[in-house]
PDB file of N, CA and C in Angstrom:
ATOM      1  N   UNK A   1     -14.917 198.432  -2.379  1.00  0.00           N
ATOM      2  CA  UNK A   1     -14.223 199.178  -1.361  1.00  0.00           C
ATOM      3  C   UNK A   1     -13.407 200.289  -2.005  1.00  0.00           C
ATOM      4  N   UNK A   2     -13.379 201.558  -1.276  1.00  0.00           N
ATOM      5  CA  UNK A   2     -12.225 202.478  -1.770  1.00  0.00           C
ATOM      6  C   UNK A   2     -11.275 202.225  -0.794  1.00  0.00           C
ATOM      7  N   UNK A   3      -9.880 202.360  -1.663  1.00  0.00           N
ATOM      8  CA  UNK A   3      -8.953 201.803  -0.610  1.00  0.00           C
ATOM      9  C   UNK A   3      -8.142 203.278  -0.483  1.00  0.00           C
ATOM     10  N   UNK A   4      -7.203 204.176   0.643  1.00  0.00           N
ATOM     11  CA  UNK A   4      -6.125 204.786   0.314  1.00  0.00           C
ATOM     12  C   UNK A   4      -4.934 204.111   0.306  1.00  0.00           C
ATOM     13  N   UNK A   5      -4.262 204.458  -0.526  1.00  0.00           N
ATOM     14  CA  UNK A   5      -3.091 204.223  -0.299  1.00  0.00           C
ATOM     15  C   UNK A   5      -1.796 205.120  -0.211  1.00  0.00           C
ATOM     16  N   UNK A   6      -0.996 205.130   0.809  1.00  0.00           N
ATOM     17  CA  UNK A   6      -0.112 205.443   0.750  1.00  0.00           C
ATOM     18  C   UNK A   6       1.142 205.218   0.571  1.00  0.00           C
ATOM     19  N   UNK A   7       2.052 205.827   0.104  1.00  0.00           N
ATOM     20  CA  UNK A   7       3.528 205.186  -0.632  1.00  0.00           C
ATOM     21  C   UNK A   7       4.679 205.863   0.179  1.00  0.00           C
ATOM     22  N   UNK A   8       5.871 205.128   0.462  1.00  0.00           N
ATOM     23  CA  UNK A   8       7.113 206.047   0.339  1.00  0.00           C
ATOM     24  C   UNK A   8       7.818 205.210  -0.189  1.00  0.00           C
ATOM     25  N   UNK A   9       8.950 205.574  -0.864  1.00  0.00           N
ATOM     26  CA  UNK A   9       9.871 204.982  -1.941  1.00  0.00           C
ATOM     27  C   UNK A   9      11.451 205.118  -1.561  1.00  0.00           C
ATOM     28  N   UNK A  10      11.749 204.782  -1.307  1.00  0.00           N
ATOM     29  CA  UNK A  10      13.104 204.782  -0.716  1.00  0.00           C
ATOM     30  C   UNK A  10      13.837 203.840  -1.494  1.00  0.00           C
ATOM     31  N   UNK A  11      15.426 204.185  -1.917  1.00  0.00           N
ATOM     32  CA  UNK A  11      15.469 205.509  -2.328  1.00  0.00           C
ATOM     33  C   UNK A  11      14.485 205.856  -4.096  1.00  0.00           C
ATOM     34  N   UNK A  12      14.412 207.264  -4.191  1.00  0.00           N
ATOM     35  CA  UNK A  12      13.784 207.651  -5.645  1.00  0.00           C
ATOM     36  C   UNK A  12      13.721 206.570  -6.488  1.00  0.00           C
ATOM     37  N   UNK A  13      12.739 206.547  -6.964  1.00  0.00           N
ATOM     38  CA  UNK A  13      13.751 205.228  -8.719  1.00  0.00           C
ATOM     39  C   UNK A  13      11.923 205.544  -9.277  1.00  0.00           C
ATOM     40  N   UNK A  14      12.192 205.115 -10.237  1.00  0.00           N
ATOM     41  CA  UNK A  14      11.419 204.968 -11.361  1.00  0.00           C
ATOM     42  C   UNK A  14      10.265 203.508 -10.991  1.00  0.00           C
ATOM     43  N   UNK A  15       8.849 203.670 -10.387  1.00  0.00           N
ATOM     44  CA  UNK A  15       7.790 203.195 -10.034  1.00  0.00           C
ATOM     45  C   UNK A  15       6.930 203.272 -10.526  1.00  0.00           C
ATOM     46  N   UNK A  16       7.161 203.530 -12.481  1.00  0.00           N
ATOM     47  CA  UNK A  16       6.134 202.903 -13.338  1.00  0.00           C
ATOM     48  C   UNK A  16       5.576 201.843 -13.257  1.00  0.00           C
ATOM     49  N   UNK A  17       6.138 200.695 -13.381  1.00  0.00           N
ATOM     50  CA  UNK A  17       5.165 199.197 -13.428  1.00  0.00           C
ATOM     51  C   UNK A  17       4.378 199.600 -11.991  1.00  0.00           C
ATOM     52  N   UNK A  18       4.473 199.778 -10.709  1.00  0.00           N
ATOM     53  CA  UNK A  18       3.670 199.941  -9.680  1.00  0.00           C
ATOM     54  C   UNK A  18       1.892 200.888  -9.877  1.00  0.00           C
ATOM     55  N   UNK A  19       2.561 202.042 -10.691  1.00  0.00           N
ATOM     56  CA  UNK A  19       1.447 202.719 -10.758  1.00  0.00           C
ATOM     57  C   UNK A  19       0.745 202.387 -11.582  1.00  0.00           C
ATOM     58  N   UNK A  20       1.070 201.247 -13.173  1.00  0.00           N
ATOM     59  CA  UNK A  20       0.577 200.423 -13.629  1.00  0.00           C
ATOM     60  C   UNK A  20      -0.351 199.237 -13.324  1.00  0.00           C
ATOM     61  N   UNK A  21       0.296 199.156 -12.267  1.00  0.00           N
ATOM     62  CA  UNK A  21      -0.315 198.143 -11.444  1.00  0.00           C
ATOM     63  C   UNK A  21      -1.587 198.568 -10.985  1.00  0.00           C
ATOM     64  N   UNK A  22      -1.176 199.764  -9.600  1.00  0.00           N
ATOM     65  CA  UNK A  22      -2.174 200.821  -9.497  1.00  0.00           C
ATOM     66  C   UNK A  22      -3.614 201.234  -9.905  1.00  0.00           C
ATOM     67  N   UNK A  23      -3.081 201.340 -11.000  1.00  0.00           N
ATOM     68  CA  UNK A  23      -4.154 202.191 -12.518  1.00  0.00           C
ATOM     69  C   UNK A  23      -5.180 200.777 -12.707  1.00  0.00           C
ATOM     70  N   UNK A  24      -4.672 199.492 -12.448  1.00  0.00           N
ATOM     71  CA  UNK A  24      -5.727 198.434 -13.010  1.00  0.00           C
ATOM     72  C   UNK A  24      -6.649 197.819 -12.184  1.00  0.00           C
ATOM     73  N   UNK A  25      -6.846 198.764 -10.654  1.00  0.00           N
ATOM     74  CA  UNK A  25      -7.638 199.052  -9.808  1.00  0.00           C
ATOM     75  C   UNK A  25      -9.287 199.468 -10.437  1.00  0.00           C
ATOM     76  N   UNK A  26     -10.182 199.060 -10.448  1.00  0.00           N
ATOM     77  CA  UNK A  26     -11.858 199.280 -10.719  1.00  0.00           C
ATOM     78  C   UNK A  26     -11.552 200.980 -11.190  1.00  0.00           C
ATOM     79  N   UNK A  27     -11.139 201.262 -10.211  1.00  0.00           N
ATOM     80  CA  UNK A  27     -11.471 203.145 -10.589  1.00  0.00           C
ATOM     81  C   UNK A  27     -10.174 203.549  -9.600  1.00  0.00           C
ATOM     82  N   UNK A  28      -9.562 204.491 -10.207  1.00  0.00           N
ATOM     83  CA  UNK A  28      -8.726 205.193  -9.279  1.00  0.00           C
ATOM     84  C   UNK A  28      -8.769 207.201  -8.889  1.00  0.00           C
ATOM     85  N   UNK A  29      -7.537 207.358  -8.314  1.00  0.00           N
ATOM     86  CA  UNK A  29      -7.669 208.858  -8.455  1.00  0.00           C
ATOM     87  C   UNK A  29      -6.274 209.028  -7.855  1.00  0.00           C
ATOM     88  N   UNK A  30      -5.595 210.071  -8.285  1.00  0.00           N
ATOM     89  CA  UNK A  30      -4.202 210.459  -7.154  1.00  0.00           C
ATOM     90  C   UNK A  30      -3.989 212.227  -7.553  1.00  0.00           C
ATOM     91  N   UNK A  31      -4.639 212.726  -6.323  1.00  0.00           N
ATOM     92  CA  UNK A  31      -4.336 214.184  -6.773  1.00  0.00           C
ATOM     93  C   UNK A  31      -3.034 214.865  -5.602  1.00  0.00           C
ATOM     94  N   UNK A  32      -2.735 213.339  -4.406  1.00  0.00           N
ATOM     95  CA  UNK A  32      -1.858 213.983  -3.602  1.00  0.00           C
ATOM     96  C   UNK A  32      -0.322 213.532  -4.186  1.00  0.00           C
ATOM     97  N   UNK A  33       0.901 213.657  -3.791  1.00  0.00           N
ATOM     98  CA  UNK A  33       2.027 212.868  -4.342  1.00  0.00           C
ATOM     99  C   UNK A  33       2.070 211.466  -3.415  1.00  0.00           C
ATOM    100  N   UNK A  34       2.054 210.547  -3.935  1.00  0.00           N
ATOM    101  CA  UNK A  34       2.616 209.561  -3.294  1.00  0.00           C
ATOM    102  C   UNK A  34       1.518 209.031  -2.527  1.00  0.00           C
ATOM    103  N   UNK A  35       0.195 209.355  -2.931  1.00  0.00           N
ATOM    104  CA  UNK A  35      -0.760 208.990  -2.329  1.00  0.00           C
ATOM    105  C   UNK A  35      -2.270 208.534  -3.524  1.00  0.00           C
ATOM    106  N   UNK A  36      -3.267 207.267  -3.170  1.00  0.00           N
ATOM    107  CA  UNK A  36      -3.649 206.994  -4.043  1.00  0.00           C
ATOM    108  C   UNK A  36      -5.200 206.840  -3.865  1.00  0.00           C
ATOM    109  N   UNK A  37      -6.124 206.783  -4.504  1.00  0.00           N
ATOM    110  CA  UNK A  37      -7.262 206.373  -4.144  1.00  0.00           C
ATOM    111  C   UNK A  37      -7.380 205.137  -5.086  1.00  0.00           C
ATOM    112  N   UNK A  38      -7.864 203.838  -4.588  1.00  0.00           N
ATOM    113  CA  UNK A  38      -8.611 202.727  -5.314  1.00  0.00           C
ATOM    114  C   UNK A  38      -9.608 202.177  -5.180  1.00  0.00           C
ATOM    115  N   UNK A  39     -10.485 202.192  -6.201  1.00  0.00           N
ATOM    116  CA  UNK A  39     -11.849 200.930  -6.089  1.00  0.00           C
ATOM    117  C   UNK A  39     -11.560 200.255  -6.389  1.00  0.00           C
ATOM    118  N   UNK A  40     -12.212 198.708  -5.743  1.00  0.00           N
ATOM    119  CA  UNK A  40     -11.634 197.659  -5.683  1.00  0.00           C
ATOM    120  C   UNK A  40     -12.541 196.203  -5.171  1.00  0.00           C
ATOM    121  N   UNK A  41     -12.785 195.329  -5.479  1.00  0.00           N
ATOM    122  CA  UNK A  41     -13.310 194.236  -4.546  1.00  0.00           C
ATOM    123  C   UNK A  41     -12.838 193.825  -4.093  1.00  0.00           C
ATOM    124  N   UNK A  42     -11.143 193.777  -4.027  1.00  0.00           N
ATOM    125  CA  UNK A  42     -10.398 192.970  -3.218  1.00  0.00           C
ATOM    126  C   UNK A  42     -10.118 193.358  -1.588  1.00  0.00           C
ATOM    127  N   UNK A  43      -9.644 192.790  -1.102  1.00  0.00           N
ATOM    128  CA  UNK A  43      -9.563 193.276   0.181  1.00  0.00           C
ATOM    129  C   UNK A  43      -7.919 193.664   0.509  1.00  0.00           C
ATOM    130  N   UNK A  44      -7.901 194.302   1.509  1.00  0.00           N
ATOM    131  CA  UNK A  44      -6.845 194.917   1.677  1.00  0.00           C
ATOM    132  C   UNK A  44      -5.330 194.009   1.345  1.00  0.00           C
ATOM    133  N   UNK A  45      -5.459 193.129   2.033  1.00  0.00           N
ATOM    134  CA  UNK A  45      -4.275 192.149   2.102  1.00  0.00           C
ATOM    135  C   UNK A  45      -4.132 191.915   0.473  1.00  0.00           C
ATOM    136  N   UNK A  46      -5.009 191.670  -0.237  1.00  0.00           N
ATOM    137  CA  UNK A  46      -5.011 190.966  -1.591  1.00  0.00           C
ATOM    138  C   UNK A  46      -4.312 192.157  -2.144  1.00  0.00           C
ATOM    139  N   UNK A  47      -4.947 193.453  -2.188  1.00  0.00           N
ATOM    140  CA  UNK A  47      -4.250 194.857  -2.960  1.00  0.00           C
ATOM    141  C   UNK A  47      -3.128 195.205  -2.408  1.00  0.00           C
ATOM    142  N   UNK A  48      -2.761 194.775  -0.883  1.00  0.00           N
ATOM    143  CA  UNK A  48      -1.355 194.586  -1.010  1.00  0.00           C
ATOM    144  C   UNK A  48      -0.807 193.705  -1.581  1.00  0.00           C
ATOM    145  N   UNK A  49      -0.522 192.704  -2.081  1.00  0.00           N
ATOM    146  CA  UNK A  49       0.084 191.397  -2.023  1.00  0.00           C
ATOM    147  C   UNK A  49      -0.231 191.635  -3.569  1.00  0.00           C
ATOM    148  N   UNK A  50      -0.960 192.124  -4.267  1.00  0.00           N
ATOM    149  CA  UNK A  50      -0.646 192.213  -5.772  1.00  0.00           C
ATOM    150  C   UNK A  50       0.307 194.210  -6.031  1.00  0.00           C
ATOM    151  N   UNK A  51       0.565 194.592  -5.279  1.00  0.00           N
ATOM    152  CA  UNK A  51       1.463 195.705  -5.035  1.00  0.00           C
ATOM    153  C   UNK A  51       2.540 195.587  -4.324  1.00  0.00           C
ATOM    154  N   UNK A  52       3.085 194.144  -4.112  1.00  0.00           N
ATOM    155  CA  UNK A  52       4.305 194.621  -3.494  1.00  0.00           C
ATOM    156  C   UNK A  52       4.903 193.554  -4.218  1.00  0.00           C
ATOM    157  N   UNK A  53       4.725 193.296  -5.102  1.00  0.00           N
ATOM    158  CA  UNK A  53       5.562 192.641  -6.297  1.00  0.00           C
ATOM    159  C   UNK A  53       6.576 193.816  -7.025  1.00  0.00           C
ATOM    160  N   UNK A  54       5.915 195.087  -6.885  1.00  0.00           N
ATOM    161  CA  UNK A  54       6.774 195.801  -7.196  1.00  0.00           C
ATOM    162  C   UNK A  54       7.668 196.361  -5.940  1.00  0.00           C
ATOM    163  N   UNK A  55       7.597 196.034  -5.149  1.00  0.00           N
ATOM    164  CA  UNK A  55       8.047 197.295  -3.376  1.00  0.00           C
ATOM    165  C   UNK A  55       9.754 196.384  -3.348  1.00  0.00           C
ATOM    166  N   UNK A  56      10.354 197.829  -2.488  1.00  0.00           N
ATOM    167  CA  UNK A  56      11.947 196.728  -2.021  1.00  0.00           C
ATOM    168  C   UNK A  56      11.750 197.106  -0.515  1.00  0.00           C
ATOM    169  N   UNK A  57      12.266 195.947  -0.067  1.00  0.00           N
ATOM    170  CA  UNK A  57      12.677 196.040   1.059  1.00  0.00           C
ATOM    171  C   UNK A  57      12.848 197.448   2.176  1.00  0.00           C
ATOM    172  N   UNK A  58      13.222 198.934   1.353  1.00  0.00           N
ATOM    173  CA  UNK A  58      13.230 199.940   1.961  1.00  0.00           C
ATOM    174  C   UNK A  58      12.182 200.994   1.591  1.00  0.00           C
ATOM    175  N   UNK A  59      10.724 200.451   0.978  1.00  0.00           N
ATOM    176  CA  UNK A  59       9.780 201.252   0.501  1.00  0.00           C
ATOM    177  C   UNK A  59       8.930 200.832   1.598  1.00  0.00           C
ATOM    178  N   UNK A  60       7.998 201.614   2.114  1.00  0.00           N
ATOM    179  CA  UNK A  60       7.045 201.772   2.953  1.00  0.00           C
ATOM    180  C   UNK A  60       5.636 202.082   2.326  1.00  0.00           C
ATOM    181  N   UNK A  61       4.575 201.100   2.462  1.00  0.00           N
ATOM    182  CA  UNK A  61       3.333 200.936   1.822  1.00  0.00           C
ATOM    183  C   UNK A  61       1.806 201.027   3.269  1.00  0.00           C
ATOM    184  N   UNK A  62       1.141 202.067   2.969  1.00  0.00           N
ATOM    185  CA  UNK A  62      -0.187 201.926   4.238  1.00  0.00           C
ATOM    186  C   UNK A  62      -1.343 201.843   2.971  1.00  0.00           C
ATOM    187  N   UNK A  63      -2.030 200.590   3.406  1.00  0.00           N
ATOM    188  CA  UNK A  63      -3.716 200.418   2.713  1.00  0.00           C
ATOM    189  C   UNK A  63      -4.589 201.271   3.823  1.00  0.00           C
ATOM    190  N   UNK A  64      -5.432 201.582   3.803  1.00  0.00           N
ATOM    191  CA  UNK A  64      -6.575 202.208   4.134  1.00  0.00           C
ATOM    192  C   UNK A  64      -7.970 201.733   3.839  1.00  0.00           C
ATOM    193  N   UNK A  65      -8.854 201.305   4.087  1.00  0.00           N
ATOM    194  CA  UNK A  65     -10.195 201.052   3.637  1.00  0.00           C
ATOM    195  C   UNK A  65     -11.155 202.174   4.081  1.00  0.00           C
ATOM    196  N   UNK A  66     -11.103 203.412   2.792  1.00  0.00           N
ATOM    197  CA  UNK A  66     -12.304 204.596   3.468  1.00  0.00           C
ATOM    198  C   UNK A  66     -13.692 203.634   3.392  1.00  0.00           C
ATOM    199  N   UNK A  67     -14.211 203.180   4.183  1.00  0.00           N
ATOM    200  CA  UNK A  67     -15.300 202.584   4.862  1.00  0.00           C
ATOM    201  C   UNK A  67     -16.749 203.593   4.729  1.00  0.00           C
ATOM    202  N   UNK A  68     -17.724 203.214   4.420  1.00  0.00           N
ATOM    203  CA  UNK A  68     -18.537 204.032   4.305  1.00  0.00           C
ATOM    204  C   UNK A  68     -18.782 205.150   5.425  1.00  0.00           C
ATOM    205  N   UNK A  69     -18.706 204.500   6.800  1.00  0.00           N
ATOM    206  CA  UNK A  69     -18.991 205.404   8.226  1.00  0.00           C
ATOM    207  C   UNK A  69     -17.617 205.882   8.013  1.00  0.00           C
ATOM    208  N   UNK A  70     -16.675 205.537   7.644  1.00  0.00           N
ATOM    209  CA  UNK A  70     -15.360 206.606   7.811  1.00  0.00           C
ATOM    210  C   UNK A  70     -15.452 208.024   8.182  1.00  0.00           C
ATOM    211  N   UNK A  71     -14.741 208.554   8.814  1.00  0.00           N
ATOM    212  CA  UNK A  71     -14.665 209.834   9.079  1.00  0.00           C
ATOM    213  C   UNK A  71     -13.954 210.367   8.362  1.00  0.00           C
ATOM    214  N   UNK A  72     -13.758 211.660   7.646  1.00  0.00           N
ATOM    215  CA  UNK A  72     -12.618 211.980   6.981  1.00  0.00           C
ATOM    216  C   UNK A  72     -13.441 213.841   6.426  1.00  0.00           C
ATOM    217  N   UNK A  73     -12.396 214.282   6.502  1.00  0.00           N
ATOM    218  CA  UNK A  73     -12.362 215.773   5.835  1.00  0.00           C
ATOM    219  C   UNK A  73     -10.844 216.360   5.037  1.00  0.00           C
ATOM    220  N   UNK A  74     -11.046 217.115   4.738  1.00  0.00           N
ATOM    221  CA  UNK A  74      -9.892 217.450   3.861  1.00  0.00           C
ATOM    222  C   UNK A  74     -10.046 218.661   2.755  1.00  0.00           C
ATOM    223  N   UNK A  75      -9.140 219.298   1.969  1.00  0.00           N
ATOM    224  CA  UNK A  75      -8.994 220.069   0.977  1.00  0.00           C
ATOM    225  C   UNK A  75      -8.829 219.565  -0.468  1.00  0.00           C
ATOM    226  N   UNK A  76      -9.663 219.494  -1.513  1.00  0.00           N
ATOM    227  CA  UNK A  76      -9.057 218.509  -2.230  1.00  0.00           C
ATOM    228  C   UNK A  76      -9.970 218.823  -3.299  1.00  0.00           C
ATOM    229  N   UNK A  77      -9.735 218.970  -4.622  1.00  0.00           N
ATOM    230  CA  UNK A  77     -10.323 219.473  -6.220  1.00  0.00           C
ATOM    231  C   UNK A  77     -11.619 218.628  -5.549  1.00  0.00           C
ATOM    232  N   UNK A  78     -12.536 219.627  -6.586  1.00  0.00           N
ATOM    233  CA  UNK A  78     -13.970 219.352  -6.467  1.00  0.00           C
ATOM    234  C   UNK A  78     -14.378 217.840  -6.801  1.00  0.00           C
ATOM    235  N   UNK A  79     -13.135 217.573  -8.487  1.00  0.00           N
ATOM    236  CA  UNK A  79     -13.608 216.272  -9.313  1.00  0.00           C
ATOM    237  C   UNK A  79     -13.005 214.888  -8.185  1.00  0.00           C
ATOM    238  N   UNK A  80     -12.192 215.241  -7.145  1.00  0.00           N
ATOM    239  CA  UNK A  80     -12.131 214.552  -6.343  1.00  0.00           C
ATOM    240  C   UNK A  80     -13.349 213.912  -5.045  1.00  0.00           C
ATOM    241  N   UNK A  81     -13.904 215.042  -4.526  1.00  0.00           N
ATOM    242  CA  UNK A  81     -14.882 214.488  -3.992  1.00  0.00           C
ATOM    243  C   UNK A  81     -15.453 213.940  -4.590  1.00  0.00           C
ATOM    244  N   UNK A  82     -15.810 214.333  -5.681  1.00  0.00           N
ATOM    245  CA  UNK A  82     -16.799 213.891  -7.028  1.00  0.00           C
ATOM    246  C   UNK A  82     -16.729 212.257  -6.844  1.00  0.00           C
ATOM    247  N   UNK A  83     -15.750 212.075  -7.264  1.00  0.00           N
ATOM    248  CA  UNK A  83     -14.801 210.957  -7.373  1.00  0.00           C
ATOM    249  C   UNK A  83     -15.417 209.909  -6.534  1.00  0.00           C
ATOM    250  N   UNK A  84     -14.980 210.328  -5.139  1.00  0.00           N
ATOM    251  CA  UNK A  84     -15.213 209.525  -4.035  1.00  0.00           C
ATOM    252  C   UNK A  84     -16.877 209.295  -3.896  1.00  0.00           C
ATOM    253  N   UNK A  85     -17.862 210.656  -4.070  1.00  0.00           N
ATOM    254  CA  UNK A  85     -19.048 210.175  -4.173  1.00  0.00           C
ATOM    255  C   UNK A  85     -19.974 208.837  -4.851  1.00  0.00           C
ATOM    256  N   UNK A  86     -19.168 209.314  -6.631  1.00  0.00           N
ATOM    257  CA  UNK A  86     -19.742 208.534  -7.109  1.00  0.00           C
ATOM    258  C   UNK A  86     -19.248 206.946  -7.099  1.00  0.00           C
ATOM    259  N   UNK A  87     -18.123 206.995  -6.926  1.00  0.00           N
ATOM    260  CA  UNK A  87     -17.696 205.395  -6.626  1.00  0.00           C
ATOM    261  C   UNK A  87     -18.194 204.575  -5.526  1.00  0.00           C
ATOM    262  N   UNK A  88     -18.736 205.479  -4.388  1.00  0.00           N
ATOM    263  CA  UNK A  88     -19.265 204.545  -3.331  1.00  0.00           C
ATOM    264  C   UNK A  88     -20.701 204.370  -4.202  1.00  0.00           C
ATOM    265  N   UNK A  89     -20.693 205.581  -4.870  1.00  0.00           N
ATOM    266  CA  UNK A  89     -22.451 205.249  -5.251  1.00  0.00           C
ATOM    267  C   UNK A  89     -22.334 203.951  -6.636  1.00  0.00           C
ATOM    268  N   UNK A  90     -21.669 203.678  -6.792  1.00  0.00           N
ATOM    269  CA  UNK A  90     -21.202 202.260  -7.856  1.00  0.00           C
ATOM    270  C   UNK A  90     -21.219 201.166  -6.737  1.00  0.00           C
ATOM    271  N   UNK A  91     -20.801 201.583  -5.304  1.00  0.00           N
ATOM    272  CA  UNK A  91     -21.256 200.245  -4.563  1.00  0.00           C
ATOM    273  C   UNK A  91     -19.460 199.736  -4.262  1.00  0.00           C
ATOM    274  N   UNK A  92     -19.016 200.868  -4.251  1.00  0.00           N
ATOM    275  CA  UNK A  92     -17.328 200.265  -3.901  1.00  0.00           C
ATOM    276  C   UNK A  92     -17.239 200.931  -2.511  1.00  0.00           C
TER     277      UNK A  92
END
């Protein structure tokens, strides 16, 4: 599965170990701020629930599953579509 994810962090602080976390996703990508792409076998609940070991109480977290029929368009570096192509074509 590619998952999006989105973040808000309240207040600022330092969300290294998270994006650590992040990063040990099958394949990733983040060309927006605060926003993420992941491959993954797990399912949504699971990639939350191993990401909010890092979250507090006033951070706000959305999973996404871009789904193969997904609809979606956008502006976004070439190596990004790229990205998204070839990872579904890996079967995520």
């Amino acid at each position: 599965m590619i998952y999006v994810i989105a973040l808000q962090i309240e207040p600022k602080r330092d969300i290294t170990l998270l994006i650590e976390e992040i990063k040990k996703s099958a394949g990733w990508s983040h060309h927006i701020d605060n926003t993420w792409m992941v491959a993954t076998e797990e399912t949504a609940k699971k990639l939350y629930e191993r990401l909010a070991v890092y979250l507090q109480p006033t951070d706000y977290i959305l999973i996404i599953e871009l789904s193969s029929n997904a609809s979606y368009y956008g502006f976004l570096p070439n190596k990004v579509w790229k990205w998204i192509t070839d990872t579904r074509n890996l079967g995520y």
